[in-house]
C-alpha atoms as a PDB file:
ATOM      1  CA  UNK A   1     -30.155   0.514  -1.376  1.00  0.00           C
ATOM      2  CA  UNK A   2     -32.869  -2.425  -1.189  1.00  0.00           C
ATOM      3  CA  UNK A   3     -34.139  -2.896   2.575  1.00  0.00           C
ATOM      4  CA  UNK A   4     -32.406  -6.291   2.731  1.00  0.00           C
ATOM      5  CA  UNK A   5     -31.366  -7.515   6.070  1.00  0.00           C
ATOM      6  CA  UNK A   6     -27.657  -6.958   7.416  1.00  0.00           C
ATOM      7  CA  UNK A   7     -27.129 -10.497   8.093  1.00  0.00           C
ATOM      8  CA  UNK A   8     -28.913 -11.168   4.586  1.00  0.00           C
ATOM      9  CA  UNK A   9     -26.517  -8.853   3.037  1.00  0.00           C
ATOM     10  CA  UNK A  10     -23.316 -10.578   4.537  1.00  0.00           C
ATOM     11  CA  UNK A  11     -24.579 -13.858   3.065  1.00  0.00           C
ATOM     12  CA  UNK A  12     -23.875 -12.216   0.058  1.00  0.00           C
ATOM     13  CA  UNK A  13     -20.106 -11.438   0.265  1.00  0.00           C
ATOM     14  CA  UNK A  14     -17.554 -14.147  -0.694  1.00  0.00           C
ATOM     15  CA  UNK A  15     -15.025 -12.641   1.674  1.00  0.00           C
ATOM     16  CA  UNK A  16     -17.983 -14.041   4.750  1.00  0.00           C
ATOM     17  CA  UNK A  17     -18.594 -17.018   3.142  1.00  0.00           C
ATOM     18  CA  UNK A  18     -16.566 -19.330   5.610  1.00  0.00           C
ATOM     19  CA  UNK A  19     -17.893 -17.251   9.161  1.00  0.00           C
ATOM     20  CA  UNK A  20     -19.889 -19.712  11.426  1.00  0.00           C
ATOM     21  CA  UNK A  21     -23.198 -18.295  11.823  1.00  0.00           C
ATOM     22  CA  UNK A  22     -22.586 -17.446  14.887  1.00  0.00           C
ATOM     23  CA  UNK A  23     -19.837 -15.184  13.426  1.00  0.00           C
ATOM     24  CA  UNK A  24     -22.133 -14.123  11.070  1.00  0.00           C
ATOM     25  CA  UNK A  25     -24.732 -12.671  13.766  1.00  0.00           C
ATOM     26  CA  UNK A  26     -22.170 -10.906  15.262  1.00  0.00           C
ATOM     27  CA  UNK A  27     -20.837  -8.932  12.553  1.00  0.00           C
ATOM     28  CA  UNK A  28     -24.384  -8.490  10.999  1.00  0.00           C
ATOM     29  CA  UNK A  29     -25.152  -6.521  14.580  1.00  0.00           C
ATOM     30  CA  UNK A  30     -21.693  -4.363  13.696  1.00  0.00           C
ATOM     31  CA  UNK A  31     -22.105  -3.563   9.924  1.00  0.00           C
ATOM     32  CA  UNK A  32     -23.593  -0.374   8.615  1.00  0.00           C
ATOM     33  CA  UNK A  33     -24.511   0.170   4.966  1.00  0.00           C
ATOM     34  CA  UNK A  34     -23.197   3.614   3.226  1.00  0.00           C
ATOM     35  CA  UNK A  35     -23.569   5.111  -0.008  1.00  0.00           C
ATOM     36  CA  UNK A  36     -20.869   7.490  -1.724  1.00  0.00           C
ATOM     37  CA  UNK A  37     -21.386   9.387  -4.897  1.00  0.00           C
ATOM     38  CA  UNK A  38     -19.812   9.392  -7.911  1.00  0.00           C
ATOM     39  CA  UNK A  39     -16.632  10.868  -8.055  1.00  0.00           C
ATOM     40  CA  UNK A  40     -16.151  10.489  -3.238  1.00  0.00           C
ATOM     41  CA  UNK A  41     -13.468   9.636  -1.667  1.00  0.00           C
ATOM     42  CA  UNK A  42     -13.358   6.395   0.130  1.00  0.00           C
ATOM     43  CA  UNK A  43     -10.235   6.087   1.670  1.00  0.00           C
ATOM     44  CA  UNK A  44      -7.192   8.301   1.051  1.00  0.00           C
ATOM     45  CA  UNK A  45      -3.531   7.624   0.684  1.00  0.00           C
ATOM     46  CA  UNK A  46      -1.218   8.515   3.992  1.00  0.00           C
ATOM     47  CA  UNK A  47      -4.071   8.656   6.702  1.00  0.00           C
ATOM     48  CA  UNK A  48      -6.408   6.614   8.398  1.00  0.00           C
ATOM     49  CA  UNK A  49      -9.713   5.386   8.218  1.00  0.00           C
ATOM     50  CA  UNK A  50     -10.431   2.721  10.516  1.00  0.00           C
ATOM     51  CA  UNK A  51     -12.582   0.464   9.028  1.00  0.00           C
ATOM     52  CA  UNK A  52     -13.270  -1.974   6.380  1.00  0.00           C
ATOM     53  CA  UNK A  53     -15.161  -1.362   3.109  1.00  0.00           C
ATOM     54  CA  UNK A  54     -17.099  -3.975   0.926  1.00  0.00           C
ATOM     55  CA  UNK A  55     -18.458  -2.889  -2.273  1.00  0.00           C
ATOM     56  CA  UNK A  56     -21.947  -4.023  -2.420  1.00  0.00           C
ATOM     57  CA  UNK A  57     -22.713  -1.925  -5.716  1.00  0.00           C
ATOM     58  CA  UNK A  58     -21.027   0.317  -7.723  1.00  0.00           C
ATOM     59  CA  UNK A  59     -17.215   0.477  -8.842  1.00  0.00           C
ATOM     60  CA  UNK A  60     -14.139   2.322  -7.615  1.00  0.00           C
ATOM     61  CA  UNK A  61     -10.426   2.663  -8.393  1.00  0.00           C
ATOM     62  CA  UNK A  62      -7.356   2.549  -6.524  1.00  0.00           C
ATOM     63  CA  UNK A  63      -5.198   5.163  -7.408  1.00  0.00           C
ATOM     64  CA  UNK A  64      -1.823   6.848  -6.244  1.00  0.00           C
ATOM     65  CA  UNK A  65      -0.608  10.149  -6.893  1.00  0.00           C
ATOM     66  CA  UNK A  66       2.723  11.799  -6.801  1.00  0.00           C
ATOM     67  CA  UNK A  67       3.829  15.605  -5.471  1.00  0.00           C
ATOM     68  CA  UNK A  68       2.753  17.111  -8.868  1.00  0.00           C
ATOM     69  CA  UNK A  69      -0.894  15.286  -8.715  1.00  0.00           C
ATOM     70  CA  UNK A  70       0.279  13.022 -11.358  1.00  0.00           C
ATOM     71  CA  UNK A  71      -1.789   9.507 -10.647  1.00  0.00           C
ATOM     72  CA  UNK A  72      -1.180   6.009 -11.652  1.00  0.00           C
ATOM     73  CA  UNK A  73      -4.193   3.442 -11.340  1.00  0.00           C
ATOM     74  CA  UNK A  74      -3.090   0.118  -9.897  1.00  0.00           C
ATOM     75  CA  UNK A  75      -6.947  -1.481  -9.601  1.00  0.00           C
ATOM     76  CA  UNK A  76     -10.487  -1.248 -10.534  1.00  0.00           C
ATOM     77  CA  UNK A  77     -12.701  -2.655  -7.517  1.00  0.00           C
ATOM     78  CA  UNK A  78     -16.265  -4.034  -7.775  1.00  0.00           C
ATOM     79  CA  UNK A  79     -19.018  -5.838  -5.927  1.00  0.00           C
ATOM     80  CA  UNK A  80     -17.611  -8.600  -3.486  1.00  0.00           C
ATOM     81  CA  UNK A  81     -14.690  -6.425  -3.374  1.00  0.00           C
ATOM     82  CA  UNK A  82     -13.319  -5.001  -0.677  1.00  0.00           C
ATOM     83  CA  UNK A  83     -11.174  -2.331   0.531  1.00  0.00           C
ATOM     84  CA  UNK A  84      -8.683  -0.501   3.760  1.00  0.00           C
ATOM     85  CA  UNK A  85      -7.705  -4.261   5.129  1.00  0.00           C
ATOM     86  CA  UNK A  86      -4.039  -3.508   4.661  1.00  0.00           C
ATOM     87  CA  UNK A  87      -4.278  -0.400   7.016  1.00  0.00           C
ATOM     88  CA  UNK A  88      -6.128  -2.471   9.667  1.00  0.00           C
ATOM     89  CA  UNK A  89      -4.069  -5.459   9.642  1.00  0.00           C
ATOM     90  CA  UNK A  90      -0.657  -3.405  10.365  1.00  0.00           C
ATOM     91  CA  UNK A  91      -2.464  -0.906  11.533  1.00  0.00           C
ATOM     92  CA  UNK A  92      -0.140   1.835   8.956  1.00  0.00           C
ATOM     93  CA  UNK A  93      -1.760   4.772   6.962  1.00  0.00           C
ATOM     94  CA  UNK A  94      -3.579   3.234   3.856  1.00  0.00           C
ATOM     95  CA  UNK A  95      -1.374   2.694   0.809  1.00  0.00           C
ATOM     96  CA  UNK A  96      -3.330   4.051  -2.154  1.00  0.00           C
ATOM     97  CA  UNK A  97      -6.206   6.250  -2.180  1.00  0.00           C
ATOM     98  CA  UNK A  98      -9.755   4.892  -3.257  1.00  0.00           C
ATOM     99  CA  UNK A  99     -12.466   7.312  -5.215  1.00  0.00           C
ATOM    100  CA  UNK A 100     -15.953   6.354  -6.802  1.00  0.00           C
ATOM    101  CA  UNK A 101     -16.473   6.091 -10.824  1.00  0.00           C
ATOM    102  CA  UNK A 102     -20.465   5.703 -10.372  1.00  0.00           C
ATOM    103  CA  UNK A 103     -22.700   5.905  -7.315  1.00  0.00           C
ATOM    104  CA  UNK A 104     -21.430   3.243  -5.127  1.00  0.00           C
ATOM    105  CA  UNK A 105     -22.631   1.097  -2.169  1.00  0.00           C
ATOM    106  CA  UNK A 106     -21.014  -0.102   0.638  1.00  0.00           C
ATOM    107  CA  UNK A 107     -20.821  -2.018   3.768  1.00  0.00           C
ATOM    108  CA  UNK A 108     -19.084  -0.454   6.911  1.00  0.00           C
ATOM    109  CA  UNK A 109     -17.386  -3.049   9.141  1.00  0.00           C
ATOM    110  CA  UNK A 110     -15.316  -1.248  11.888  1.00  0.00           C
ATOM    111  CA  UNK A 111     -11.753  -2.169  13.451  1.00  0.00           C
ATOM    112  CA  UNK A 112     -12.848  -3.975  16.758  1.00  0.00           C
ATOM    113  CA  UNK A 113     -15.476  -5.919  14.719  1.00  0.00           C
ATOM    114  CA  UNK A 114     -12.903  -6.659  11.954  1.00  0.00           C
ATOM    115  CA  UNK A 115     -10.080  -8.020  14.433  1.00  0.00           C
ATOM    116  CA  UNK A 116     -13.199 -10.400  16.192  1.00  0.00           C
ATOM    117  CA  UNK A 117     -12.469 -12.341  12.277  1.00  0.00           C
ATOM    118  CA  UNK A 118      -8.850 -12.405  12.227  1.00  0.00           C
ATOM    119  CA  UNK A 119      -6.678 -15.377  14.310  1.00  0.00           C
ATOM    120  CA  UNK A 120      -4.877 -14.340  17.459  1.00  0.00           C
ATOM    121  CA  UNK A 121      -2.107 -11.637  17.006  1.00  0.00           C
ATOM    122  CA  UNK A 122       0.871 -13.794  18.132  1.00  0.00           C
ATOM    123  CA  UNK A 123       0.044 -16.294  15.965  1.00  0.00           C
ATOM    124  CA  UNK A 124       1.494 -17.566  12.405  1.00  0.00           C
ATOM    125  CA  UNK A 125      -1.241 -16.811  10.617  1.00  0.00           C
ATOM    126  CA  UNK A 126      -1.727 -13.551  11.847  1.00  0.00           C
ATOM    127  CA  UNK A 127       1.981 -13.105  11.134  1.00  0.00           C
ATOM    128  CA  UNK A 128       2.093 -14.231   7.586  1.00  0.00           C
ATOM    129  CA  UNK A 129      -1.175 -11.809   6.920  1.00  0.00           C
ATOM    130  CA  UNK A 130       1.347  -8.738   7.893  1.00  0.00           C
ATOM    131  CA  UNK A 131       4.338 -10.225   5.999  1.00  0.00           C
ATOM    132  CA  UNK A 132       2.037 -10.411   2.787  1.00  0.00           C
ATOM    133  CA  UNK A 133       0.840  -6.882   3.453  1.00  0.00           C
ATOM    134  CA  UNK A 134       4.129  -6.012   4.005  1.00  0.00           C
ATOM    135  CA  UNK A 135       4.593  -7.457   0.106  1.00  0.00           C
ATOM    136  CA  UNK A 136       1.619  -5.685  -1.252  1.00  0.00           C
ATOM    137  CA  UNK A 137       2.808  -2.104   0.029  1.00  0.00           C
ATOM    138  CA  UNK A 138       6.375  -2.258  -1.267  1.00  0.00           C
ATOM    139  CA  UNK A 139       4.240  -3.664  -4.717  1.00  0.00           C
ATOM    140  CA  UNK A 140       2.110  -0.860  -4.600  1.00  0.00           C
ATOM    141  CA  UNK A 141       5.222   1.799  -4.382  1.00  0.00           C
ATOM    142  CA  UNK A 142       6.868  -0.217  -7.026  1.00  0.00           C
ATOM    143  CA  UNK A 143       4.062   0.561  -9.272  1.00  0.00           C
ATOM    144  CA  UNK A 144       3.994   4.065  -8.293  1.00  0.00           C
ATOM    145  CA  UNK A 145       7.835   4.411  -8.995  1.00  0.00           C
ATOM    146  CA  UNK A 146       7.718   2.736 -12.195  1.00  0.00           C
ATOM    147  CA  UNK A 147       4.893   5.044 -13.349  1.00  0.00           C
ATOM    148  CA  UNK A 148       5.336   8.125 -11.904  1.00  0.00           C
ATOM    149  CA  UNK A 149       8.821   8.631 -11.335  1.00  0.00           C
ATOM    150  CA  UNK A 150      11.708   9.153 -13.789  1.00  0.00           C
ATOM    151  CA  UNK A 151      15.165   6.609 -13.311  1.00  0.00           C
ATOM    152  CA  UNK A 152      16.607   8.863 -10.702  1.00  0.00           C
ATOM    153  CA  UNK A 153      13.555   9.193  -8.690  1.00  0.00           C
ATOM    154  CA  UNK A 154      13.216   5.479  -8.729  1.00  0.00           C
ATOM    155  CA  UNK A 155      16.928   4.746  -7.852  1.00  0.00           C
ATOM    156  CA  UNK A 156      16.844   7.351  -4.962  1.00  0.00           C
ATOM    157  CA  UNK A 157      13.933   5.658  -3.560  1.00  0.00           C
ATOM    158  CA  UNK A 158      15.690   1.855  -4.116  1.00  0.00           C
ATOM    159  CA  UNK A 159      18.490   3.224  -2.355  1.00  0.00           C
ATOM    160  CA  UNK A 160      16.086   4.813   0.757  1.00  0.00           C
ATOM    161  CA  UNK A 161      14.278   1.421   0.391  1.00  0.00           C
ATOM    162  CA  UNK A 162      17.651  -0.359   1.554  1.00  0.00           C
ATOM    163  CA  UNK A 163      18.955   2.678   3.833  1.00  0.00           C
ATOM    164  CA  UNK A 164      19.170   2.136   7.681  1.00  0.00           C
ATOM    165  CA  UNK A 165      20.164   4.191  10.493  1.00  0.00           C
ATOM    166  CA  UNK A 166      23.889   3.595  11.330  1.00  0.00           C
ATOM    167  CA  UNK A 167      24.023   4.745  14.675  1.00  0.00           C
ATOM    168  CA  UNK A 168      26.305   7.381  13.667  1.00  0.00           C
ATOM    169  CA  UNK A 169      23.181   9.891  12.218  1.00  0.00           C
ATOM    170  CA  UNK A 170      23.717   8.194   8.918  1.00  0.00           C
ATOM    171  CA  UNK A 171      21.678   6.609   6.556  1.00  0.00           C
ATOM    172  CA  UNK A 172      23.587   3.577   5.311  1.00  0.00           C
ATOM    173  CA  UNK A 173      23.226   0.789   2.917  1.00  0.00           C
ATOM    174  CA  UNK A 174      25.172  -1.964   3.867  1.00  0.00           C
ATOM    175  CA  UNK A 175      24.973  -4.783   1.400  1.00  0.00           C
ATOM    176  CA  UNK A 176      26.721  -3.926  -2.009  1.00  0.00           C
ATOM    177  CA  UNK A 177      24.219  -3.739  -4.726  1.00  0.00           C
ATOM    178  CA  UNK A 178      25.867  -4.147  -7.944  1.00  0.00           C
ATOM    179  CA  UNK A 179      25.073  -1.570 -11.038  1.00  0.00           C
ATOM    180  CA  UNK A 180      23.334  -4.556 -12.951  1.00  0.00           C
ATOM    181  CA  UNK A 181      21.063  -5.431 -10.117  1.00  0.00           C
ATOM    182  CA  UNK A 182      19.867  -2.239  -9.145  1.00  0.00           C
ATOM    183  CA  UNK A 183      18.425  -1.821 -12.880  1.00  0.00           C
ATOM    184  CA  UNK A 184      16.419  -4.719 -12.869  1.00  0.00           C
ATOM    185  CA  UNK A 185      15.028  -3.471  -9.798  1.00  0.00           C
ATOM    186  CA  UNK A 186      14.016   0.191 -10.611  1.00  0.00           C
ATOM    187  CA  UNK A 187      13.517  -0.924 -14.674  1.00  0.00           C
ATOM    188  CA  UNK A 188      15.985   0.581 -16.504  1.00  0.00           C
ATOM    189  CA  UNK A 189      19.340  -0.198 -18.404  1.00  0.00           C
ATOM    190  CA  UNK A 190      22.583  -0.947 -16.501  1.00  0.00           C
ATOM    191  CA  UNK A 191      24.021   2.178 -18.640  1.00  0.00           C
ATOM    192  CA  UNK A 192      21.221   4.651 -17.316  1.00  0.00           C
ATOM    193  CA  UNK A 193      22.099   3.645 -14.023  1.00  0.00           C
ATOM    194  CA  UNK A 194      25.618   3.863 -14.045  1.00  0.00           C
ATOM    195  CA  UNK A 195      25.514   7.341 -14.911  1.00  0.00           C
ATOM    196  CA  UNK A 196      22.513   8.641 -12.701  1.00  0.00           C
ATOM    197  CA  UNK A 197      24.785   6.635  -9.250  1.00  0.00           C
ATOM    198  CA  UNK A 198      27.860   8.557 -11.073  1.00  0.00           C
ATOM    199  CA  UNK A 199      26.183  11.724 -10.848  1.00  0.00           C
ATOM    200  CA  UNK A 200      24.624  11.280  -7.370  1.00  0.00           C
ATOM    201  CA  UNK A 201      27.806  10.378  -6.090  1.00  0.00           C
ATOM    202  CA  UNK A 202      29.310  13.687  -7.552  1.00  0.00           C
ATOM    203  CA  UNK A 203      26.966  16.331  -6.431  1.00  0.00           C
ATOM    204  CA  UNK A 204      27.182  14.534  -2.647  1.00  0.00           C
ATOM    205  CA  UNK A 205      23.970  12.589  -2.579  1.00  0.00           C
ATOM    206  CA  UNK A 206      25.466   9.203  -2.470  1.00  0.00           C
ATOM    207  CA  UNK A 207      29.442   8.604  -0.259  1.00  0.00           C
ATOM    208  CA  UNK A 208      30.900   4.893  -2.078  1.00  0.00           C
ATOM    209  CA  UNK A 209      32.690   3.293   0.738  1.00  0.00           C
ATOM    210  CA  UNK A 210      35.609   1.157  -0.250  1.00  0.00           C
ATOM    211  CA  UNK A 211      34.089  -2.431   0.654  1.00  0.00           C
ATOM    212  CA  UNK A 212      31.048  -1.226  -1.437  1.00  0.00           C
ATOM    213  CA  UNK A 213      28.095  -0.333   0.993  1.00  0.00           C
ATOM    214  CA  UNK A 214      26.729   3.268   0.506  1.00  0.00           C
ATOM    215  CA  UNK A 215      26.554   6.398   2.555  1.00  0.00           C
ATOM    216  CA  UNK A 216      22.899   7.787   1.877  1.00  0.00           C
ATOM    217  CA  UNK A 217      22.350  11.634   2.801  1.00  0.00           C
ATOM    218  CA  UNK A 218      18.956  12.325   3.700  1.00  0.00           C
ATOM    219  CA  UNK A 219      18.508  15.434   0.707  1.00  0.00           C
ATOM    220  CA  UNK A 220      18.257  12.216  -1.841  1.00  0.00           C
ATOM    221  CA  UNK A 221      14.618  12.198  -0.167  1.00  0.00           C
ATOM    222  CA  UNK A 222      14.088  15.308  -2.360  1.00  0.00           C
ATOM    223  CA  UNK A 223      14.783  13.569  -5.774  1.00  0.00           C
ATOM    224  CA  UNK A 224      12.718  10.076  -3.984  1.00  0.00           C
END
C-alpha cells in the first residue's frame, strides 16, 4: 500500500468528496488502511461487522448463498466502492456476504466515525436512507429467491414476506393476493402457481380463509 497520507487518501474517494475539510480531518484521524488476500472474507452474510469498507485497490464480489452452499452473485465491487453501509445504517446483520477475487485494499472507517457523516437520526433524511435500505434488502432476497430457489421455495418465502403475527400464535396474511399476482412476484406462470398454493394448502402448509386472507403455519419456513 503506498505511504500516502490518510487524509490524502480520503481525497481520493468519491463517496468523501462533499465532507467539509473539517469533516475530512476528522475522519482522516479515524480511518485505518487494511489489506485482505485473495480469496478473504470481508464481510459475511447474517452477522455483524461494524464498520465501513472502501475499496481502495483490488476487486470483490457480493455474493449470497443458500442452505446447500449454492451462491448467486448480485455485484462485482471496485475502487471508490464501498461496502457494510446497509448494516450500519439499520444497524441489521449484513445482507450478502463479500469475498476478495485479487489482493485487495481497503479503508476501515468504524461505526461512531461513520454516524459523525450521516444527518440526525430523527430526521427525514436519515429516515428515507433506512426506507431505501429497507428496498435494497428485500432486492437482494429477491435475487437470491429467483436464483437459488425453485417456485415453491420462492412462493413460501412471498407468503412469509406478507405473514404477520395475529395475536392468536398465528402467522397470517391478511390482504388477498390473487393467483395472477403472486406469479409476477416470485417469476413464474399463473398455472405453476396455482398448483404449488393447491398443494400447500393440501398437505396443511397454507389454511384459505373464506374472505381470502391466508393462515401461514410456521413449517412453510422449511420449504422458504
Amino acid at each position: 500500500m503506498s505511504m500516502l497520507s490518510n487524509l490524502e487518501l480520503l481525497r481520493r474517494v468519491p463517496l468523501f468528496a462533499a465532507l467539509t475539510p473539517s469533516q475530512s480531518a476528522s475522519i482522516a484521524d479515524a480511518i485505518v488502511k487494511q489489506r485482505f488476500k485473495r480469496g478473504e472474507i470481508v464481510v459475511e452474510q447474517g452477522k455483524k461487522s461494524n464498520a465501513l469498507y472502501i475499496i481502495l485497490t483490488g476487486r470483490a464480489r457480493v455474493m449470497n448463498s443458500d442452505s446447500r452452499g449454492r451462491e448467486v452473485i448480485l455485484a462485482t465491487l471496485k475502487p471508490g466502492d464501498y461496502i457494510g453501509e446497509m448494516s450500519l445504517i439499520d444497524d441489521e446483520p449484513h445482507s450478502a456476504t463479500v469475498r476478495t477475487d485479487i489482493q485487495t485494499d481497503v479503508l476501515l472507517l468504524g461505526r461512531e466515525a461513520f454516524s459523525r457523516c450521516l444527518p440526525e437520526n430523527s430526521s427525514m433524511a436519515y429516515n428515507i436512507m433506512r426506507g431505501l435500505v429497507k428496498r435494497l434488502r428485500h432486492a437482494d432476497r429477491k435475487i437470491e429467491s429467483l436464483a437459488l430457489m425453485d417456485v415453491y421455495g420462492r412462493v413460501a418465502r412471498s407468503l412469509l414476506e406478507f405473514a404477520v403475527e395475529d395475536g392468536q400464535g398465528n402467522l397470517k396474511v391478511r390482504e388477498k393476493i390473487s393467483r395472477q399476482d403472486l406469479a409476477k412476484m416470485v417469476g413464474a406462470s399463473r398455472e405453476m402457481v396455482s398448483r404449488v398454493m393447491k398443494d400447500l394448502e393440501e398437505r396443511g402448509f397454507v389454511l384459505t380463509q373464506e374472505n381470502g386472507s391466508m393462515i401461514v403455519k410456521e413449517r412453510l419456513m422449511s420449504i422458504a
